[in-house]
PDB file of N, CA and C in Angstrom:
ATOM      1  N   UNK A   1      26.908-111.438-108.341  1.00  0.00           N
ATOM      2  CA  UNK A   1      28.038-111.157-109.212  1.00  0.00           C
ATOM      3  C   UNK A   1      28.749-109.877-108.789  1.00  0.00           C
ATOM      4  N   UNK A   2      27.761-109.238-108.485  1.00  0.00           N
ATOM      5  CA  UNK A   2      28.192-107.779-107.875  1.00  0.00           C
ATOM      6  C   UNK A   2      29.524-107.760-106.844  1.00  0.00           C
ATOM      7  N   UNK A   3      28.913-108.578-105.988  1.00  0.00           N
ATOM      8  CA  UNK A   3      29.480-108.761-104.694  1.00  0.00           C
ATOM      9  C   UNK A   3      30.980-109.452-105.027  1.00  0.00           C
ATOM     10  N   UNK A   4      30.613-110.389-106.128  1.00  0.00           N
ATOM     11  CA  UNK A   4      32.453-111.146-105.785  1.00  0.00           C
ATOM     12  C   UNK A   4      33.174-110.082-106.908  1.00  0.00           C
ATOM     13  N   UNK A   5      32.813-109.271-107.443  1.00  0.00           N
ATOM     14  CA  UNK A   5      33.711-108.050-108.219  1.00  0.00           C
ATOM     15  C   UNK A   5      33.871-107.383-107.081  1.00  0.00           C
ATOM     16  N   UNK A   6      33.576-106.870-105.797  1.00  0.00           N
ATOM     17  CA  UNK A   6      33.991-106.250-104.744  1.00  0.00           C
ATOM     18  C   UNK A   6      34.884-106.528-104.282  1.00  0.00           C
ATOM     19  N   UNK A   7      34.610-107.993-104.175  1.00  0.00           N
ATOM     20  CA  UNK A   7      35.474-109.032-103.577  1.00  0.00           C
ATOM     21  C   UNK A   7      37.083-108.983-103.717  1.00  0.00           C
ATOM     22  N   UNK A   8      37.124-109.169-104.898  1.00  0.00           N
ATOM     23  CA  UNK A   8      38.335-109.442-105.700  1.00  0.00           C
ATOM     24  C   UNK A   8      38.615-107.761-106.002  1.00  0.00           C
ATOM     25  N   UNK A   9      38.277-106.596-105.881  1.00  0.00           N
ATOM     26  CA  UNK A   9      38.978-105.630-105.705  1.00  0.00           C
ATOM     27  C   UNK A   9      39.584-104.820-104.686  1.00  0.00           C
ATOM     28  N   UNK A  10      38.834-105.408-103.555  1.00  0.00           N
ATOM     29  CA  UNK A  10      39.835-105.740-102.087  1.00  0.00           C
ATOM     30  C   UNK A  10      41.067-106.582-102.303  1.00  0.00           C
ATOM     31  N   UNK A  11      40.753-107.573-102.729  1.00  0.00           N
ATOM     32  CA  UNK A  11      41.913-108.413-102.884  1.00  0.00           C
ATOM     33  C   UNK A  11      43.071-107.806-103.628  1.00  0.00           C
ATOM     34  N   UNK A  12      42.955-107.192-104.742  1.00  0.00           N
ATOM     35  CA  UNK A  12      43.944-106.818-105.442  1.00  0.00           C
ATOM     36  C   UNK A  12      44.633-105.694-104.776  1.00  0.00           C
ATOM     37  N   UNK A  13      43.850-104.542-104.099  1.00  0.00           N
ATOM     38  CA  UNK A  13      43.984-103.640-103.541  1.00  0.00           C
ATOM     39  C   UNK A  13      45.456-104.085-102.228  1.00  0.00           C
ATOM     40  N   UNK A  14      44.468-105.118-101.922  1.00  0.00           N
ATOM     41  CA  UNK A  14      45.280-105.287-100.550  1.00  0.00           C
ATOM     42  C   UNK A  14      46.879-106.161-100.948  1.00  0.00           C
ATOM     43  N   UNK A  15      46.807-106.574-102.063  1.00  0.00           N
ATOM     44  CA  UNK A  15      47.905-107.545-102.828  1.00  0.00           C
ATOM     45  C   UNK A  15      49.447-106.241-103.016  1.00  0.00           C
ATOM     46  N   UNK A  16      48.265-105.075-103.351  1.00  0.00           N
ATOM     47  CA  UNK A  16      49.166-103.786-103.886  1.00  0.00           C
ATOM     48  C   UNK A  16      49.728-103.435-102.904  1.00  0.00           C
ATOM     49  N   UNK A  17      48.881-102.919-101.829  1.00  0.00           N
ATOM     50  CA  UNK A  17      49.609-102.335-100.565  1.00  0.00           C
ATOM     51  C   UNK A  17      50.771-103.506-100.223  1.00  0.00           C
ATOM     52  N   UNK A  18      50.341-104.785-100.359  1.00  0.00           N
ATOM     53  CA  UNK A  18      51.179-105.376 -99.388  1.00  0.00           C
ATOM     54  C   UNK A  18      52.808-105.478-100.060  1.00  0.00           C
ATOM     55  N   UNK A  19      52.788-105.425-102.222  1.00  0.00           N
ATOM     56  CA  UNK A  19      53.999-105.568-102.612  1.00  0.00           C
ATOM     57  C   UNK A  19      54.507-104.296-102.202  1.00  0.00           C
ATOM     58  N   UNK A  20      53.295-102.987-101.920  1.00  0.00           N
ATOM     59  CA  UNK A  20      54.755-101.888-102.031  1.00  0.00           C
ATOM     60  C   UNK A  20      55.073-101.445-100.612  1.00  0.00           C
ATOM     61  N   UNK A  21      54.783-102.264 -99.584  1.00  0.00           N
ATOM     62  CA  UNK A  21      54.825-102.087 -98.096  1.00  0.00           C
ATOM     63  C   UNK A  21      56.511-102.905 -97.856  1.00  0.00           C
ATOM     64  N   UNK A  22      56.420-104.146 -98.943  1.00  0.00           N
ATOM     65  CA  UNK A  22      57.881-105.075 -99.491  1.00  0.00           C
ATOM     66  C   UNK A  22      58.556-103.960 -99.767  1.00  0.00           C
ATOM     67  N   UNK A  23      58.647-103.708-100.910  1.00  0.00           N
ATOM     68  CA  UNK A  23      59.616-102.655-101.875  1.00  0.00           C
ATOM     69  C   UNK A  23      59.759-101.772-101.310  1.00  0.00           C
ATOM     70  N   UNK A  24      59.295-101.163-100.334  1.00  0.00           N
ATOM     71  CA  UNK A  24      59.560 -99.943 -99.545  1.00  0.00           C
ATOM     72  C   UNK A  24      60.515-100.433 -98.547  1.00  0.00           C
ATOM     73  N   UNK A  25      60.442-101.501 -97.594  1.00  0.00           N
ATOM     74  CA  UNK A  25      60.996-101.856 -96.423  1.00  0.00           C
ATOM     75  C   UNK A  25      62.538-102.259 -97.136  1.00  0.00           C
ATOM     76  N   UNK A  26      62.656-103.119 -98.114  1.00  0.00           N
ATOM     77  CA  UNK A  26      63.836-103.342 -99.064  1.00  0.00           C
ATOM     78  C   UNK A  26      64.872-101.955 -99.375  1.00  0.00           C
ATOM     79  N   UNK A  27      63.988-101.217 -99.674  1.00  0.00           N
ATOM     80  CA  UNK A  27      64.890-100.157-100.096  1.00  0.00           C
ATOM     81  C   UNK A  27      65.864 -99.257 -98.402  1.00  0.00           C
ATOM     82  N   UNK A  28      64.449 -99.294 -97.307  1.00  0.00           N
ATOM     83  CA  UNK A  28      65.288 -98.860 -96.481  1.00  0.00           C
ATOM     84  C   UNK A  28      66.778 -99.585 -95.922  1.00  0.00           C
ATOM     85  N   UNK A  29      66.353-101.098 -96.233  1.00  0.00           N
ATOM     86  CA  UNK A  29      67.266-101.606 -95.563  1.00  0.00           C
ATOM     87  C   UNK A  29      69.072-101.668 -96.228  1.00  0.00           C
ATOM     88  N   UNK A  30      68.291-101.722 -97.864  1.00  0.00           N
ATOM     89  CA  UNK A  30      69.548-101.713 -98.629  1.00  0.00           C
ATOM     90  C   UNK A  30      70.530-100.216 -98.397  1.00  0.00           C
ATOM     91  N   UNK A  31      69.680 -98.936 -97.971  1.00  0.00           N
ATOM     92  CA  UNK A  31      70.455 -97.936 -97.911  1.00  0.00           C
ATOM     93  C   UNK A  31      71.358 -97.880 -96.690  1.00  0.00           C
ATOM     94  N   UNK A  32      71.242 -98.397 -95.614  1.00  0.00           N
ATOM     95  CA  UNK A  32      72.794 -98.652 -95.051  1.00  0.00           C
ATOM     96  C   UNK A  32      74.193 -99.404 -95.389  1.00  0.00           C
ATOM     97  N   UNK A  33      74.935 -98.958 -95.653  1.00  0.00           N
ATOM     98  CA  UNK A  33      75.861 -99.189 -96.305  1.00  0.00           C
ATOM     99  C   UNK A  33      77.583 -99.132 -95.153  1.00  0.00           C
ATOM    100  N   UNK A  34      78.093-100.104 -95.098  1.00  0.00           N
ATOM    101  CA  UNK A  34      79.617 -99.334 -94.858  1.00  0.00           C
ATOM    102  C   UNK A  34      80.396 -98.563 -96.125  1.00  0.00           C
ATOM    103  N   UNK A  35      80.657 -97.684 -95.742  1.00  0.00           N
ATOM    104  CA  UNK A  35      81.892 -97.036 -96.933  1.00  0.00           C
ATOM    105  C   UNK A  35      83.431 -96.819 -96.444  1.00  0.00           C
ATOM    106  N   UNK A  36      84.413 -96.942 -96.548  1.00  0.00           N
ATOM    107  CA  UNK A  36      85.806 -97.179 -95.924  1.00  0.00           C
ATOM    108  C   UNK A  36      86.609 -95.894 -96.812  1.00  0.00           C
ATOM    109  N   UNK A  37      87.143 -95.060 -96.266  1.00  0.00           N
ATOM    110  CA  UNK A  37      87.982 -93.814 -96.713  1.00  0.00           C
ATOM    111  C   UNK A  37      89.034 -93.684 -95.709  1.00  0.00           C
ATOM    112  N   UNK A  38      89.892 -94.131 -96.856  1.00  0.00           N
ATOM    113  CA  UNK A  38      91.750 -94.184 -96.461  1.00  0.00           C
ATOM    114  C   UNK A  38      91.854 -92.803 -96.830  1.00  0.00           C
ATOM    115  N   UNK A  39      92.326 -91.690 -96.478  1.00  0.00           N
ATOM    116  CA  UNK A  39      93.199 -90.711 -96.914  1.00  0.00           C
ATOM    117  C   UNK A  39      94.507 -91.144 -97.442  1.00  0.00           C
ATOM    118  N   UNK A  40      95.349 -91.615 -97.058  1.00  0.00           N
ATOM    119  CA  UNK A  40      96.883 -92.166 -97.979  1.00  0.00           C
ATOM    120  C   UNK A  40      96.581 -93.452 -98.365  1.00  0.00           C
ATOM    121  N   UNK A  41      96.353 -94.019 -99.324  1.00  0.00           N
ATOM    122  CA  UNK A  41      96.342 -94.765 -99.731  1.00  0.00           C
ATOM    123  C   UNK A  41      97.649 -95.910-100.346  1.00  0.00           C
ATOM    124  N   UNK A  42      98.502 -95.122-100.392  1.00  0.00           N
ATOM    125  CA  UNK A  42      99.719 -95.710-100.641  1.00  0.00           C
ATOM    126  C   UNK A  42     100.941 -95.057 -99.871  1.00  0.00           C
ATOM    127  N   UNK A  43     102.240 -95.922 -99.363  1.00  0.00           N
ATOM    128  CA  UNK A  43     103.677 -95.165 -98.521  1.00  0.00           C
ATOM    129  C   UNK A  43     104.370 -95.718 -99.059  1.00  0.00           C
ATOM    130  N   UNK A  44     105.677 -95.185 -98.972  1.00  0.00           N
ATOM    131  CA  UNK A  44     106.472 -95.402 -99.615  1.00  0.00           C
ATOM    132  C   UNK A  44     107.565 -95.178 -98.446  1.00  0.00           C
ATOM    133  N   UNK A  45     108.057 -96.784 -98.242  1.00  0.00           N
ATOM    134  CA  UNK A  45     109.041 -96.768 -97.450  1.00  0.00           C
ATOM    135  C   UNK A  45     110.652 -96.468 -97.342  1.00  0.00           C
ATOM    136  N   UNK A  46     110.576 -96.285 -98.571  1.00  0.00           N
ATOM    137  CA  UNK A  46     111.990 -95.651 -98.840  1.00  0.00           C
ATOM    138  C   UNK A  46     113.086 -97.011 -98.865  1.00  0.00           C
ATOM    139  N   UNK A  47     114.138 -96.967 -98.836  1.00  0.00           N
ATOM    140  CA  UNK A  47     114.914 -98.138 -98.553  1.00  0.00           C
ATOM    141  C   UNK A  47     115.174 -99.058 -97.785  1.00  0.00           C
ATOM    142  N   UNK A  48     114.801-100.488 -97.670  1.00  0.00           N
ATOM    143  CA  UNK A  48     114.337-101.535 -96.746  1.00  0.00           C
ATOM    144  C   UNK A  48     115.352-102.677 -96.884  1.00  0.00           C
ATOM    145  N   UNK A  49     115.819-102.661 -96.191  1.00  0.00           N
ATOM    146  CA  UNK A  49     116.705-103.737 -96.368  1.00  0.00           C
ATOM    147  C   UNK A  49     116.597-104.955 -95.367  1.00  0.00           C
ATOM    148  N   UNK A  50     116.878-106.512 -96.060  1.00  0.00           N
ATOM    149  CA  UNK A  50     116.363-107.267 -95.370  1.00  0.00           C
ATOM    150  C   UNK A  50     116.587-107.590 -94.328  1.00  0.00           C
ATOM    151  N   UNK A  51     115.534-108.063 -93.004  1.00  0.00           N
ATOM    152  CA  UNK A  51     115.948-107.757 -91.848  1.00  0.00           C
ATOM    153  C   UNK A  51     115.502-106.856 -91.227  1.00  0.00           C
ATOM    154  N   UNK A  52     115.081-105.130 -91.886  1.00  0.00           N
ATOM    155  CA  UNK A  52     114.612-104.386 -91.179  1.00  0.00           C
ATOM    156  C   UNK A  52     113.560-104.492 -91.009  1.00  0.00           C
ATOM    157  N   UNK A  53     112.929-103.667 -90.004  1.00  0.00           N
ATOM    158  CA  UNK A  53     111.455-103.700 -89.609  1.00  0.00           C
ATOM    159  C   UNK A  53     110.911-102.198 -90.380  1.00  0.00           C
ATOM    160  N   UNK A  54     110.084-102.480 -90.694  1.00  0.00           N
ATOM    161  CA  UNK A  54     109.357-101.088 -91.233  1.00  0.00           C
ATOM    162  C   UNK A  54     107.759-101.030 -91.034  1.00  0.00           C
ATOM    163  N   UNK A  55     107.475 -99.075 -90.664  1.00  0.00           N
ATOM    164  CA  UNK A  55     106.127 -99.761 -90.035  1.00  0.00           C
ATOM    165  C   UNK A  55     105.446 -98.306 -90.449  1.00  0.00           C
ATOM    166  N   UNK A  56     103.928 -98.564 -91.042  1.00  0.00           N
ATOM    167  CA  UNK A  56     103.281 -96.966 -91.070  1.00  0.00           C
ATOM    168  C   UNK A  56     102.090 -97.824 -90.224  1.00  0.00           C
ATOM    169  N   UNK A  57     101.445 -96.367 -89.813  1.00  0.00           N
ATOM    170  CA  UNK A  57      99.709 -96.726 -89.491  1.00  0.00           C
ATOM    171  C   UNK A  57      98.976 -95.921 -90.439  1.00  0.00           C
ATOM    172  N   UNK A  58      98.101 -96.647 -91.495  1.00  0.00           N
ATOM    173  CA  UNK A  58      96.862 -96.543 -92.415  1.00  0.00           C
ATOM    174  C   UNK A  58      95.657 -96.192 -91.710  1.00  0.00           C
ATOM    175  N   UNK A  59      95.496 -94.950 -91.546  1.00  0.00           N
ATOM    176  CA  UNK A  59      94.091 -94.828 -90.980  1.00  0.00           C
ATOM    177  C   UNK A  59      92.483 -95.235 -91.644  1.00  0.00           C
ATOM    178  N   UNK A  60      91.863 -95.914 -91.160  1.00  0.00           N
ATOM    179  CA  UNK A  60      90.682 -96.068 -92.022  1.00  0.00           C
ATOM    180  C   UNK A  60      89.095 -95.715 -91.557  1.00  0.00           C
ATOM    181  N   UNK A  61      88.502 -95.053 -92.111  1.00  0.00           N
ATOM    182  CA  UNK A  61      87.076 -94.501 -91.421  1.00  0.00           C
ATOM    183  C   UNK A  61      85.902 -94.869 -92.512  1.00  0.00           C
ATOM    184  N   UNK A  62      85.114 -94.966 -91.352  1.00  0.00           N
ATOM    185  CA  UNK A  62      83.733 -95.787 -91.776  1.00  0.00           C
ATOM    186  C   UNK A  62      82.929 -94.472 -91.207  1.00  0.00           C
ATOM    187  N   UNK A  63      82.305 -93.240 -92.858  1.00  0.00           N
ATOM    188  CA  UNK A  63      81.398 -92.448 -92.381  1.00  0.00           C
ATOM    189  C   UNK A  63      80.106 -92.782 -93.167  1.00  0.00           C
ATOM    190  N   UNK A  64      80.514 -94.450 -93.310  1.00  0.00           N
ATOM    191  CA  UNK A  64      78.935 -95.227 -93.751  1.00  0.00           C
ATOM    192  C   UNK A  64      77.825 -95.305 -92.320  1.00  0.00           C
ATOM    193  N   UNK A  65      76.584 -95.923 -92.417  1.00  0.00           N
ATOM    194  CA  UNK A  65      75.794 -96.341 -91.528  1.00  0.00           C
ATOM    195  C   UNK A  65      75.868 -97.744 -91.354  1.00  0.00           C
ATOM    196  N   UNK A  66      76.744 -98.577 -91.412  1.00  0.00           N
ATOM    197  CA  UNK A  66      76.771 -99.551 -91.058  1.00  0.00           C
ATOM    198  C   UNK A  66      78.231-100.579 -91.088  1.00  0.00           C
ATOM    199  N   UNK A  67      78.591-101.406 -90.120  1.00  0.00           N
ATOM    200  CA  UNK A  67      79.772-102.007 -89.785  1.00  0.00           C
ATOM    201  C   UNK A  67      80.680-102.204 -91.306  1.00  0.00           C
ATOM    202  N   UNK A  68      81.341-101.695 -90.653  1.00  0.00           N
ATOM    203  CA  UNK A  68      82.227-101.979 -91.784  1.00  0.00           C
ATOM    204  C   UNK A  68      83.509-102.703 -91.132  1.00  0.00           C
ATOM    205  N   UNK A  69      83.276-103.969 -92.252  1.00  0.00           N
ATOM    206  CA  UNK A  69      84.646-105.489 -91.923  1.00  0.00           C
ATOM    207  C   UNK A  69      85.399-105.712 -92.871  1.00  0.00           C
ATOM    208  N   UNK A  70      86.794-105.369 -92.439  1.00  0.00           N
ATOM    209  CA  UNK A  70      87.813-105.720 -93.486  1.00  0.00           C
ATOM    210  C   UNK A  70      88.072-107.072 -93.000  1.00  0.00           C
ATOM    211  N   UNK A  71      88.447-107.811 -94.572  1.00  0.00           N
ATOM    212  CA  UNK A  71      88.003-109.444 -94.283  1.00  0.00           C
ATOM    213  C   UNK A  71      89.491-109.626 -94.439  1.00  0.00           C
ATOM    214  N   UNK A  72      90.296-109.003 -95.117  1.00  0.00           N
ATOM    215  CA  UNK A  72      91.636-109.360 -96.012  1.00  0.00           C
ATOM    216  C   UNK A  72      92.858-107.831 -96.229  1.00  0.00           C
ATOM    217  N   UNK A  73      93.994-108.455 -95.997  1.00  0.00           N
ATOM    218  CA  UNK A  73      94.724-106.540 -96.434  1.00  0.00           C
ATOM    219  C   UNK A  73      95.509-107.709 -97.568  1.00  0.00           C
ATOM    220  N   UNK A  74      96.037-106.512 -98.292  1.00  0.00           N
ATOM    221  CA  UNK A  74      97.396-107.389 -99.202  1.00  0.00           C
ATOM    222  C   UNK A  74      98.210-105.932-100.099  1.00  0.00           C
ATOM    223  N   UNK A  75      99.621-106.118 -99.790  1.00  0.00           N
ATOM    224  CA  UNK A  75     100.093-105.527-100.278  1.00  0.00           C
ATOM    225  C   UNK A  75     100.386-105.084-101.478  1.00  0.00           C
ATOM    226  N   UNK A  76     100.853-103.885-102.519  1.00  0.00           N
ATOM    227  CA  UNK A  76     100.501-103.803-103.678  1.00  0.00           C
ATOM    228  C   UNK A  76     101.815-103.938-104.558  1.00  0.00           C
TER     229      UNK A  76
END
């Protein structure tokens, strides 16, 4: 009787290590992140009339750890 109470407290033991060996590896992975920081966020083109061409460049930086994909733009 002795012996399978040993038994089974290896087991549990090793059940423990193994969920928080999970929950640990989870958390590292979730902390990479892309993050996207526009400084201007909005321009203002002033008067456009149809026909013209009008043009800014939106700078955008990723000082996340991981790719960052713009899937979609749309104007406001």
């Amino acid at each position: 009787m002795m012996q399978n109470y040993s038994h089974m407290k290896k087991i549990r033991i090793f059940v423990l290590l193994l969920a928080a060996a999970v929950l640990g590896l989870g958390t590292v992975a979730a902390s990479g992140a892309p993050r996207a920081v526009v400084d201007e966020k909005n321009h203002d083109f002033g008067t456009a009339y149809a026909g013209d061409d009008v043009f800014h460049t939106f700078v955008i930086e990723n000082p996340g750890d991981a790719e960052l994909l713009i899937k979609s733009v749309r104007t406001g």
